[in-house]
Protein backbone atom coordinates (compact mmCIF):
# COMPACT_ATOMS: atom_id res chain seq x y z
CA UNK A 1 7.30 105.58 -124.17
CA UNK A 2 4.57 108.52 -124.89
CA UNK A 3 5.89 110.47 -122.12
CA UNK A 4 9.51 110.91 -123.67
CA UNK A 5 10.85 113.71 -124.91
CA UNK A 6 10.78 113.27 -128.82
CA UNK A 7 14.07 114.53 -130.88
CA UNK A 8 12.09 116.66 -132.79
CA UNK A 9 10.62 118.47 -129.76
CA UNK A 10 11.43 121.64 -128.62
CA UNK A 11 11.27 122.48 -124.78
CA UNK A 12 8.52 124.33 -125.23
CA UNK A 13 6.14 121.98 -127.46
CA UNK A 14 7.49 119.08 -124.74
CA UNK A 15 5.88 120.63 -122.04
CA UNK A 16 2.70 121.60 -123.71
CA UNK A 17 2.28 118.17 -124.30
CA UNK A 18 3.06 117.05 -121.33
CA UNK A 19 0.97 119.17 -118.80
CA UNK A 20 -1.82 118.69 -121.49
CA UNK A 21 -1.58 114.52 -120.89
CA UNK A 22 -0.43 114.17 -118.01
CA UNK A 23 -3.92 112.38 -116.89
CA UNK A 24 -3.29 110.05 -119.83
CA UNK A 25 0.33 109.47 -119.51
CA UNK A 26 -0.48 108.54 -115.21
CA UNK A 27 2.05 110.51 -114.31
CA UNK A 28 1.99 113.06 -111.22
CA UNK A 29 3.70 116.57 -110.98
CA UNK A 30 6.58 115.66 -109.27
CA UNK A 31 7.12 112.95 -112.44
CA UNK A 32 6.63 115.34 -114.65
CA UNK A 33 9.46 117.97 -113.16
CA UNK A 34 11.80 115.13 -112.97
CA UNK A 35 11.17 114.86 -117.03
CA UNK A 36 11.41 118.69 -117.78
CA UNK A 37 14.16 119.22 -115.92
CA UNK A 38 15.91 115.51 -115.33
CA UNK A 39 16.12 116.29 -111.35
CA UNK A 40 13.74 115.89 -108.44
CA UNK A 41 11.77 117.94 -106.07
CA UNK A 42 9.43 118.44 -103.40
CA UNK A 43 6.03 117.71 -104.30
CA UNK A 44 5.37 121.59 -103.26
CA UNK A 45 7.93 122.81 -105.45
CA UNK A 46 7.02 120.79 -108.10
CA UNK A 47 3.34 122.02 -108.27
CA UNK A 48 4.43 126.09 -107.91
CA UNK A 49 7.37 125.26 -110.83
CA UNK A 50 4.83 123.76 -113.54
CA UNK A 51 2.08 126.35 -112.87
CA UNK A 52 4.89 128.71 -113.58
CA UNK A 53 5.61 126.72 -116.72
CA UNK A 54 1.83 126.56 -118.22
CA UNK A 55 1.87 130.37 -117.54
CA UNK A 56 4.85 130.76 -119.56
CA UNK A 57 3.15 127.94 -121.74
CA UNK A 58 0.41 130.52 -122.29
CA UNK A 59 1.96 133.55 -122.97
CA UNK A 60 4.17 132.66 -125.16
CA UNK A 61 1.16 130.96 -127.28
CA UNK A 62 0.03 134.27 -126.86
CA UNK A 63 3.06 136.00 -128.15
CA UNK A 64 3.40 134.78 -131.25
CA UNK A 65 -0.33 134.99 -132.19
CA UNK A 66 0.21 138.58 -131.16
CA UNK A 67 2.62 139.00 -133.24
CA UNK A 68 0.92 137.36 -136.25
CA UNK A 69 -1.96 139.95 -135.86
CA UNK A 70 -0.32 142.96 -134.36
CA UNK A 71 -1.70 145.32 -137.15
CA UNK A 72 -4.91 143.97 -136.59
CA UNK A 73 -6.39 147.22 -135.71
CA UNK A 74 -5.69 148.87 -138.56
CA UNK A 75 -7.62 146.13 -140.73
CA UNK A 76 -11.21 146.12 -141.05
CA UNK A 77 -14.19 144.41 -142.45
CA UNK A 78 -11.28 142.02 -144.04
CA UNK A 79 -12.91 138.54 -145.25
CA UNK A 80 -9.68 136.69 -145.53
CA UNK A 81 -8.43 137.74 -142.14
CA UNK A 82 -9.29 134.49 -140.31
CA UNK A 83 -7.46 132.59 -143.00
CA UNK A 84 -4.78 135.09 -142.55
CA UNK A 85 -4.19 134.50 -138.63
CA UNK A 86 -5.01 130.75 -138.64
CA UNK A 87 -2.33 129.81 -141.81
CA UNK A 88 0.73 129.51 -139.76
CA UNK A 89 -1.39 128.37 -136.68
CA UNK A 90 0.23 124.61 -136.20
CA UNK A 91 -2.49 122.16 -135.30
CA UNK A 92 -2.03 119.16 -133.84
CA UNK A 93 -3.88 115.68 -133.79
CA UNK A 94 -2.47 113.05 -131.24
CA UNK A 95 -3.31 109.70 -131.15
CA UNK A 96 -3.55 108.38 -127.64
CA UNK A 97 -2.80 104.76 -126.33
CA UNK A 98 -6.27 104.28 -124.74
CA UNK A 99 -7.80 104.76 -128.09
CA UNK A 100 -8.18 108.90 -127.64
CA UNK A 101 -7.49 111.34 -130.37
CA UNK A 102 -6.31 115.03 -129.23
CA UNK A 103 -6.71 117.68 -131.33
CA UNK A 104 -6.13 121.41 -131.27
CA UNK A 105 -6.60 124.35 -133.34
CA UNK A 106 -7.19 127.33 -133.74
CA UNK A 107 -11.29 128.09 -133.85
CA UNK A 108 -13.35 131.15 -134.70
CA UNK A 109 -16.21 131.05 -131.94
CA UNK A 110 -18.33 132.71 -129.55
CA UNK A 111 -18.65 132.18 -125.82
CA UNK A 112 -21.35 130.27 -126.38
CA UNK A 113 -19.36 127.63 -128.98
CA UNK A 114 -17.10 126.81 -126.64
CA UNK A 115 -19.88 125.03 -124.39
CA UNK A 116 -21.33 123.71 -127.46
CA UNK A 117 -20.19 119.79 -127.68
CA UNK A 118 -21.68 119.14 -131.13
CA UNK A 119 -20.09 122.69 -132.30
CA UNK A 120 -16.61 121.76 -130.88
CA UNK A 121 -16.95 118.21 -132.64
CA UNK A 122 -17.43 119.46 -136.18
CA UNK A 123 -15.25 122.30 -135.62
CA UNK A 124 -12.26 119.71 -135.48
CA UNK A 125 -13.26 117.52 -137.97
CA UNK A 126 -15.17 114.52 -135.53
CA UNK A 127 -18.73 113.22 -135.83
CA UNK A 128 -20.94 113.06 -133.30
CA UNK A 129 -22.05 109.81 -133.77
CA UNK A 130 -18.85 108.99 -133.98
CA UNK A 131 -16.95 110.42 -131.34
CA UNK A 132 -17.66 111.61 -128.05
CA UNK A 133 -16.07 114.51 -126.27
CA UNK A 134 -13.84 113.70 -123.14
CA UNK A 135 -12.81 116.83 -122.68
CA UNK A 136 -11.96 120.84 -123.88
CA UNK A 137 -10.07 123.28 -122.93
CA UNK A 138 -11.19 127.28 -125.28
CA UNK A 139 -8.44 129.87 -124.37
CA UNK A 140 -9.27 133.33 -125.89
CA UNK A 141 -6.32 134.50 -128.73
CA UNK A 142 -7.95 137.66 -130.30
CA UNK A 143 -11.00 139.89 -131.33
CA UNK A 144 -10.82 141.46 -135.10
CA UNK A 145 -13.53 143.25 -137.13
CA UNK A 146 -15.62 142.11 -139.40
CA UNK A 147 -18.42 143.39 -141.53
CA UNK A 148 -20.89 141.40 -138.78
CA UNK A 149 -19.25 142.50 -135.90
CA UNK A 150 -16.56 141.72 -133.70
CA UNK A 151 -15.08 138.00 -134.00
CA UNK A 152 -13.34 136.05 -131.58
CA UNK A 153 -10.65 133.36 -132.07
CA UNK A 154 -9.44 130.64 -129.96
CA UNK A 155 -6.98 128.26 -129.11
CA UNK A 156 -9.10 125.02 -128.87
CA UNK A 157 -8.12 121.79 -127.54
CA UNK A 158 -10.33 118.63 -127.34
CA UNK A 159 -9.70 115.38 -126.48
CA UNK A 160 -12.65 112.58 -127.70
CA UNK A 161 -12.88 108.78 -127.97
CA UNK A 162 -14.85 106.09 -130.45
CA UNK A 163 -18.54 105.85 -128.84
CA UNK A 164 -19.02 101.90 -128.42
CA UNK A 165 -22.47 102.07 -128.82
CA UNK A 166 -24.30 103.71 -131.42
CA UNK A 167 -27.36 105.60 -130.20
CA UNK A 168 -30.46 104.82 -132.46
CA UNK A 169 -32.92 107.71 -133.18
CA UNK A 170 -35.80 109.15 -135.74
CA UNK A 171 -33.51 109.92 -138.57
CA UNK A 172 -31.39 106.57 -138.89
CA UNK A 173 -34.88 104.62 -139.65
CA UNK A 174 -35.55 106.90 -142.10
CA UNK A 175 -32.26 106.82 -143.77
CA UNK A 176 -32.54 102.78 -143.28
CA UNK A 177 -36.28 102.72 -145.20
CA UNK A 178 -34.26 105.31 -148.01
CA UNK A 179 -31.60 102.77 -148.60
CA UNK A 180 -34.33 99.11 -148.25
CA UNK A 181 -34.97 97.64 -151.39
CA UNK A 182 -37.35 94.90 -151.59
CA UNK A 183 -38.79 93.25 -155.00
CA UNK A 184 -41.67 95.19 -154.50
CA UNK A 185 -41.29 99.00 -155.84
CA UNK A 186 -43.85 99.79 -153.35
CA UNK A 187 -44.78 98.23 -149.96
CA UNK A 188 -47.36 96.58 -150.21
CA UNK A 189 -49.44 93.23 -148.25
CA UNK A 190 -48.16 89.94 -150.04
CA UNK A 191 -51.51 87.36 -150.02
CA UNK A 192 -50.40 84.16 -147.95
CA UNK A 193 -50.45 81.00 -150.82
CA UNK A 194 -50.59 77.97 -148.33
CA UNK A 195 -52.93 79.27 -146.18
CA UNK A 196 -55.65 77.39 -144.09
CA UNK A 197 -56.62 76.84 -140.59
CA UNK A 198 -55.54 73.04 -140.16
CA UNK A 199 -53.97 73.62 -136.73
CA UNK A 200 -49.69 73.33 -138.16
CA UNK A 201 -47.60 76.14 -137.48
CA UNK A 202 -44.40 76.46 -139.41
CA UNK A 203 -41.74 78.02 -136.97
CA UNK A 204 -38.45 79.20 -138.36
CA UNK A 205 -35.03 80.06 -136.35
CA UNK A 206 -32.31 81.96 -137.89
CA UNK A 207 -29.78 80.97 -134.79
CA UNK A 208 -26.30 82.77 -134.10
CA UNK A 209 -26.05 84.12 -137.76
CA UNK A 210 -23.33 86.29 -136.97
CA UNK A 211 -23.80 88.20 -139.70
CA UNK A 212 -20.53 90.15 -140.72
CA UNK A 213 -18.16 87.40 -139.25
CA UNK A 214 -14.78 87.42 -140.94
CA UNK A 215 -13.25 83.89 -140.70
CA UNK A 216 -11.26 82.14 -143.25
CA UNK A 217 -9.23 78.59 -143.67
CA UNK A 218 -6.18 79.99 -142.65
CA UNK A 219 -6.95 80.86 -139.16
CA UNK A 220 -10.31 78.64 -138.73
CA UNK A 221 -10.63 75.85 -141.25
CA UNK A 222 -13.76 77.94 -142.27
CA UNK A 223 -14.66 80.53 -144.61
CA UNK A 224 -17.71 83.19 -143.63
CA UNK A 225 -18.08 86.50 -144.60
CA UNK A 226 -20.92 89.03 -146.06
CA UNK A 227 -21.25 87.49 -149.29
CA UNK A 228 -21.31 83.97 -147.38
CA UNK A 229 -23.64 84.24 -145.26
CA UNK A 230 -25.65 86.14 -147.68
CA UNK A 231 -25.56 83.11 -150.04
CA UNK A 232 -26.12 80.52 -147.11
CA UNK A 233 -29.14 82.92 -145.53
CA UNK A 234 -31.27 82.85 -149.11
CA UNK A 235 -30.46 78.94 -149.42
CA UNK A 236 -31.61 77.87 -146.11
CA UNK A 237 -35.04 79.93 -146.43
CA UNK A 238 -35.34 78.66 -149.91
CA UNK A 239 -34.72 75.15 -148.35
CA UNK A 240 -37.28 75.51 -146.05
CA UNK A 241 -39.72 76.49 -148.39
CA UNK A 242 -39.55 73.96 -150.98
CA UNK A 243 -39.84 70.94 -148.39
CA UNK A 244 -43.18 72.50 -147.26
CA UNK A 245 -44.44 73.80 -150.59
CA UNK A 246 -47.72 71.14 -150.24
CA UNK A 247 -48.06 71.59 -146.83
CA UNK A 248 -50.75 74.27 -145.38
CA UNK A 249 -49.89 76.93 -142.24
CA UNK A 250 -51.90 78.82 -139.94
CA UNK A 251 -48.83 80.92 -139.32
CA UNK A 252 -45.12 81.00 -139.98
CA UNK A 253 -43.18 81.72 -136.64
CA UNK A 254 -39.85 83.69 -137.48
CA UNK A 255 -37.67 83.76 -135.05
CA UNK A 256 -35.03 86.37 -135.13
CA UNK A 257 -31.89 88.02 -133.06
CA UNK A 258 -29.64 85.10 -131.37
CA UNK A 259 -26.69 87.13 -132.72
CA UNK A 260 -27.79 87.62 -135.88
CA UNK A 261 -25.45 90.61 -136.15
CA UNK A 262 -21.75 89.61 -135.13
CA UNK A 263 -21.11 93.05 -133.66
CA UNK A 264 -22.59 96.02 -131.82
CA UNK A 265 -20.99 99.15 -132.05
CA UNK A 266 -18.43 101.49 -134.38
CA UNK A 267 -15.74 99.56 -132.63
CA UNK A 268 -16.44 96.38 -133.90
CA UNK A 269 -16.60 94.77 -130.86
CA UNK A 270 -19.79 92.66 -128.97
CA UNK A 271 -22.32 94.16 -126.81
CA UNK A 272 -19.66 93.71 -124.00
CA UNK A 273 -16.76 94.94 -125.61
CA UNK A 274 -14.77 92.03 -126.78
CA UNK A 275 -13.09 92.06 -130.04
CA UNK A 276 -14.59 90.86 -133.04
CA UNK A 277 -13.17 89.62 -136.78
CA UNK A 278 -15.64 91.62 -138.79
CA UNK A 279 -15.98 91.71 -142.93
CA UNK A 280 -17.91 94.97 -143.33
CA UNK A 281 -18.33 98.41 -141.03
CA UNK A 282 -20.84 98.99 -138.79
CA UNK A 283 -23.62 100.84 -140.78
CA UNK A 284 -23.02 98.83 -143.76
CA UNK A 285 -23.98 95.87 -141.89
CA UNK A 286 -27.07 97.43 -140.12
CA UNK A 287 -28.08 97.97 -143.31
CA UNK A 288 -27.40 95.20 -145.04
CA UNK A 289 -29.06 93.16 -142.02
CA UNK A 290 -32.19 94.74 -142.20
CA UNK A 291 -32.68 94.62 -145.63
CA UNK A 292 -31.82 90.72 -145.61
CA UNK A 293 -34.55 90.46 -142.47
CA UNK A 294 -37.33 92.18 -144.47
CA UNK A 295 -36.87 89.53 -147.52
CA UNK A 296 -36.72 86.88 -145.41
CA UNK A 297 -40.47 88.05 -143.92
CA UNK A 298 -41.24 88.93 -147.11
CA UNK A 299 -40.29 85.64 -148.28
CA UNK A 300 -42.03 83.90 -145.93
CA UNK A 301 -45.54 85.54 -145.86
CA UNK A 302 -45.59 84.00 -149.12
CA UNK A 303 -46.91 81.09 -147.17
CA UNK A 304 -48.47 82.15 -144.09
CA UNK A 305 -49.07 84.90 -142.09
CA UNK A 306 -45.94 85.51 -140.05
CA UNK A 307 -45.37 86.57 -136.31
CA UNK A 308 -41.22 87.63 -135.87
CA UNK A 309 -40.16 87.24 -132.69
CA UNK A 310 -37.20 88.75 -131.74
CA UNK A 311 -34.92 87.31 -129.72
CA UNK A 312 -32.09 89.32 -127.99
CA UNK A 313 -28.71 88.07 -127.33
CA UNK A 314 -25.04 88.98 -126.77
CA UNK A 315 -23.10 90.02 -129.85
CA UNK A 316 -25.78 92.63 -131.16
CA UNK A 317 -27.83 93.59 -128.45
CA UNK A 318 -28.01 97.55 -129.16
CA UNK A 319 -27.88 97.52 -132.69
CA UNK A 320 -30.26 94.42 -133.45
CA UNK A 321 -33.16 96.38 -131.18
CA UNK A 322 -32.03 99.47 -133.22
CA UNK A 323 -32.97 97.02 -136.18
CA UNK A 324 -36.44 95.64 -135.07
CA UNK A 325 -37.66 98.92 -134.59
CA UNK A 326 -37.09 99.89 -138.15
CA UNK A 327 -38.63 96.36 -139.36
CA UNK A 328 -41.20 97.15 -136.71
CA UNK A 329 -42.56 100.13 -138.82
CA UNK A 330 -41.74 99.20 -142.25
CA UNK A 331 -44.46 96.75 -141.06
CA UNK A 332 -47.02 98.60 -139.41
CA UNK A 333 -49.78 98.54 -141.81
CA UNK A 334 -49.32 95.20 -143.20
CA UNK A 335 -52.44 92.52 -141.08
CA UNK A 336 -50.59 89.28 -142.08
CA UNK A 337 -47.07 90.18 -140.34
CA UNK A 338 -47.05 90.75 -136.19
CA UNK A 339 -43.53 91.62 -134.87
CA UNK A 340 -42.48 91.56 -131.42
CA UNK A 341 -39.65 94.27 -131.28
CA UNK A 342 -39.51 94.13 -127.26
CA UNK A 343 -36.05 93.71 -125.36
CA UNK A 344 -37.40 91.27 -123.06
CA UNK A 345 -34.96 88.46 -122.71
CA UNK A 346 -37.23 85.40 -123.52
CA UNK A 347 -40.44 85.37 -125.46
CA UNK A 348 -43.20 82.96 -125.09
CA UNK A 349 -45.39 81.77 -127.51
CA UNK A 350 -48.92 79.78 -127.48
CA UNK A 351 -49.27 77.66 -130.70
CA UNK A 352 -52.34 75.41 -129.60
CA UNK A 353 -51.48 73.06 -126.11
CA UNK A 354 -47.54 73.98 -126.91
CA UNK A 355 -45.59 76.90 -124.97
CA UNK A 356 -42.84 77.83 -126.83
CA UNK A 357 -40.12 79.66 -124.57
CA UNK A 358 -37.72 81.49 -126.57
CA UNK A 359 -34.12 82.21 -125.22
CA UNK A 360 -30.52 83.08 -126.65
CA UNK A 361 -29.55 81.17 -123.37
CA UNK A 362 -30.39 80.35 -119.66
CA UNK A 363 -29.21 78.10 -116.85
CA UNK A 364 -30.43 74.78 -117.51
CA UNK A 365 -30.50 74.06 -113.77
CA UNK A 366 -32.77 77.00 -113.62
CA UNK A 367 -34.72 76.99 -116.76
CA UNK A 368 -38.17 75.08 -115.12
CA UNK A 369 -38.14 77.77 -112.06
CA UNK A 370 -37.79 80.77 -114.39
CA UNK A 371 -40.53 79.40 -117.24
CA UNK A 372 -43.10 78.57 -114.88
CA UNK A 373 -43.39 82.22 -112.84
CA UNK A 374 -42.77 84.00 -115.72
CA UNK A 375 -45.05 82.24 -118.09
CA UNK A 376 -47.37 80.59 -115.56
CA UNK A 377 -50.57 81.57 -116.75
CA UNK A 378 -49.84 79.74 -120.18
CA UNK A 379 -47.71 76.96 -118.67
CA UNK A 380 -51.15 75.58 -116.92
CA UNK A 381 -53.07 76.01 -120.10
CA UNK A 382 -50.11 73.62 -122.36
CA UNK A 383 -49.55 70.29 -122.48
CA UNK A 384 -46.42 70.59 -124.55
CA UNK A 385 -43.71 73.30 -123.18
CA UNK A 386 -40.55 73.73 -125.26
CA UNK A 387 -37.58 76.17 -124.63
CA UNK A 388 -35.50 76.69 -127.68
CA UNK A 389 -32.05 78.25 -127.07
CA UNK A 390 -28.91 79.31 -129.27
CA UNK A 391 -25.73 80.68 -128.30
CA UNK A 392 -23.40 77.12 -128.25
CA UNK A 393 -24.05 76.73 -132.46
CA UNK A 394 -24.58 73.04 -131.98
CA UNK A 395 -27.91 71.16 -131.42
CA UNK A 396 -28.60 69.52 -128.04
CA UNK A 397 -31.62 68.19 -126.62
CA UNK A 398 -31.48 67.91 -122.80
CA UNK A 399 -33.25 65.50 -120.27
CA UNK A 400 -36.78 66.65 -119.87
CA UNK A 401 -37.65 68.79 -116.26
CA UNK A 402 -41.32 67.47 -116.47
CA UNK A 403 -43.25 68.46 -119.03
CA UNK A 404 -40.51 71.00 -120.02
CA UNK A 405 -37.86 70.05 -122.92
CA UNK A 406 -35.26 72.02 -123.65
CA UNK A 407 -33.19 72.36 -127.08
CA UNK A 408 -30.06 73.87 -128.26
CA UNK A 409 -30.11 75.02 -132.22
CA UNK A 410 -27.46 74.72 -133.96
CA UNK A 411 -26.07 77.26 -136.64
CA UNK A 412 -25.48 77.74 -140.19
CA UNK A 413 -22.62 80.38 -139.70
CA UNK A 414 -18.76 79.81 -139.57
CA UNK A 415 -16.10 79.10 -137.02
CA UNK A 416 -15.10 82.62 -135.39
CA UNK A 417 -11.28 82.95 -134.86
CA UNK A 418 -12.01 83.31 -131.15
CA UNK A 419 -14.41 80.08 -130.64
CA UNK A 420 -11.84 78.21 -132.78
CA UNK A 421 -9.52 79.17 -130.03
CA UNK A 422 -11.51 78.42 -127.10
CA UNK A 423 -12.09 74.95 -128.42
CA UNK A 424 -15.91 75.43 -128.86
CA UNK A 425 -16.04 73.18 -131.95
CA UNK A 426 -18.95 73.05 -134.64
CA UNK A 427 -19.45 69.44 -136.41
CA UNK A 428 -21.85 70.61 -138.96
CA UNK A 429 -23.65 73.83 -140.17
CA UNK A 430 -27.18 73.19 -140.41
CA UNK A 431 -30.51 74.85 -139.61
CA UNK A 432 -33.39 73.55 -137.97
CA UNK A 433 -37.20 74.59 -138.75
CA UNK A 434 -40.44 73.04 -137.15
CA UNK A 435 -43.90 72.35 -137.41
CA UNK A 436 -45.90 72.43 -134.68
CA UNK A 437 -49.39 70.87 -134.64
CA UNK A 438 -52.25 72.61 -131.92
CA UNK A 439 -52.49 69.22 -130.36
CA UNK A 440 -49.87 67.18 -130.93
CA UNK A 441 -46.67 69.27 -130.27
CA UNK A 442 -43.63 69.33 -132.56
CA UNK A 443 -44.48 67.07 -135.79
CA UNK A 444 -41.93 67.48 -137.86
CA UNK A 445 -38.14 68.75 -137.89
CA UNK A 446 -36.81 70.27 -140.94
CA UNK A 447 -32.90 70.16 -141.26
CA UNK A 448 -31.08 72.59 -144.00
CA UNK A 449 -27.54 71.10 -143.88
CA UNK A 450 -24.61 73.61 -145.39
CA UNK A 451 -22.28 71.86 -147.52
């Protein structure tokens, strides 16, 4: 157990680290007597005996910096006097059961540092986007001369943990439009080829991707990974594209999200925290998933103009809106792509006398209720209403609530380890695209098996 005296330990460096985790070891002060001292006391006693012992804890820290320094005042303006005191200064990195690292060291610093989270981060080695800071604890060791003035060190100790999610900002979409490489050297509008105003709309799903799955026969039966779905991604769009190469478009509808990113954060787990089987890291697969996105537009304006619709679900929900907001700009000047980058839960779409209700998932019991207030304006202007969900990876069509049907889409992506185990079971992987005429509703349904 963690809160065991180790062989190696001396009495001292034992009760550093206990009084210093004793929060993360759940263990009160009366416990922690018992373990210094193998008997037991009052609780009163207890608490007077170990502030005694961090005292002594201190000075003696104390001590023996003093005593690496003690001609300090007889050196000055010395560059290599930092490195001199902080050479035989033992840090220490813990690694925590609840996923916490500790670290300690000693840290040249002002007052001002030590309230400084990003400066106490860096200082001991952690990114900020990486880590955050739990807590700190900056006791001053000694001032010394230098040639700008009077130095401090310190005896810092930090404790930080993995940040599940990733906070977006300015700077990652422009390192993600540094590292996008289309066909195209330079962006630029791509003229739609099939073109005309016949009253067909072309609507495309990418459903429950999970882009960055690991599975593989062993576990699953099924084999997914980057390269996979990669491979599988390009075929079904190319799919699409050749059965519907004589066939004009108003507008290509691409519909995007439904977990098309397996995970969320830098701990490889889903929007909610459960584990995940993942093939890449986190910001190789952001990037990697945009830049597959973009083609796929790209690919598809080749046709028609195309409105993306993003769709958000539970695997990817922070880092797939991070996502849309970078193919949100990379688009912004281009008339013949629309995106709709909002985090609203279900989009709805007009395409002539059809209402096209776009969800990851919903109660089926409560789907008419929740269509007709929220969309109620264009649900008594259609004469065709369809909801299109995701989420189960197989394809469903349930009993119609009045004019409303309601379809499940199945997937093109493998087995996970986890839905293996839970006995949600996938008989085929296969896509399925649409047209959708003004007047007549859904027309034809395109189906992109994976073999």
């Amino acid at each position: 157990m963690e809160h065991i005296k180790k062989s190696t330990e001396s009495f001292m460096d034992y009760a550093e680290r206990l009084l210093t985790n004793r929060n993360l070891y759940d263990i009160d002060k009366s416990e922690t007597y018992e373990l210094l001292f193998n008997k037991q006391a009052s609780s009163d006693h207890a608490r007077k005996a170990i502030t005694v012992v961090q005292m002594i804890i201190d000075e003696y820290k104390k001590d023996i910096i003093d005593k690496q320094i003690h001609n300090i005042n007889d050196i000055v303006n010395n560059e290599n006097l930092e490195n001199e005191l902080t050479k035989n200064y033992k840090n220490i990195i813990e690694l925590n059961k609840d996923n916490s690292q500790t670290s300690e060291k000693l840290i040249q610093m002002s007052e001002q540092d030590a309230k400084d989270v990003e400066f106490l981060l860096k200082s001991h080695g952690y990114d900020s986007k990486v880590f955050q800071l739990i807590s700190a604890r900056n006791n001053i060791w000694n001032s010394y001369s230098k040639r700008d003035g009077i130095m401090t060190l310190y005896s810092s100790k930090i404790t930080v943990k993995p940040i599940i999610e990733y906070k977006w900002n300015i700077e990652d979409i422009k390192n993600l439009f540094s590292n996008i490489k289309t066909e195209y050297k330079n962006k630029f509008n791509i003229s739609p080829k099939q073109y005309e105003q016949n009253g067909d709309t072309l609507v495309v799903p990418i459903a429950d991707f999970h882009y960055a799955l690991l599975s593989d026969n062993y576990s699953t039966g099924n084999e997914y990974n980057l390269e996979i779905a990669e491979q599988i991604y390009y075929y079904t769009l190319n799919d699409i594209i050749n059965r519907v190469k004589h066939r004009k478009f108003e507008k290509v509808v691409f519909v995007i999200g439904n977990d098309f990113v397996n995970f969320d954060n830098l701990s490889g787990t889903t929007t909610r925290q459960t584990p995940q089987d993942n093939s890449a890291l986190w910001f190789t697969t952001v990037v990697k998933a945009t830049q597959l996105i973009i083609n796929g537009i790209d690919m598809l304006s080749e046709i028609a103009p195309v409105d993306v619709q993003y769709v958000p679900s539970n695997h990817d929900l922070h880092t797939m809106f991070g996502i849309m907001q970078t193919i949100n700009a990379w688009y912004k000047n281009d008339d013949n792509i629309k995106i709709d980058s909002s985090p609203l839960p279900r989009k709805y779409c007009r395409i002539g006398k059809t209402l096209l209700c776009l969800s990851h998932d919903m109660k089926i019991k409560d789907a008419l209720k929740i269509i007709t207030t929220e969309a109620k304006d264009m649900w008594s202007q259609s004469e065709h209403i369809i909801c299109m969900l995701a989420h189960l990876h197989q394809s469903m069509v349930y009993e119609k609530q009045g004019y409303l049907e309601i379809m499940r889409l199945p997937t093109v992506s493998g087995t996970s380890r986890w839905s293996n185990d839970s006995g949600y079971i996938q008989s085929e992987k296969k896509n399925q695209s649409f047209i959708i005429n003004d007047e007549l509703g859904i027309t034809d349904v395109i189906n992109t098996i994976i073999k």
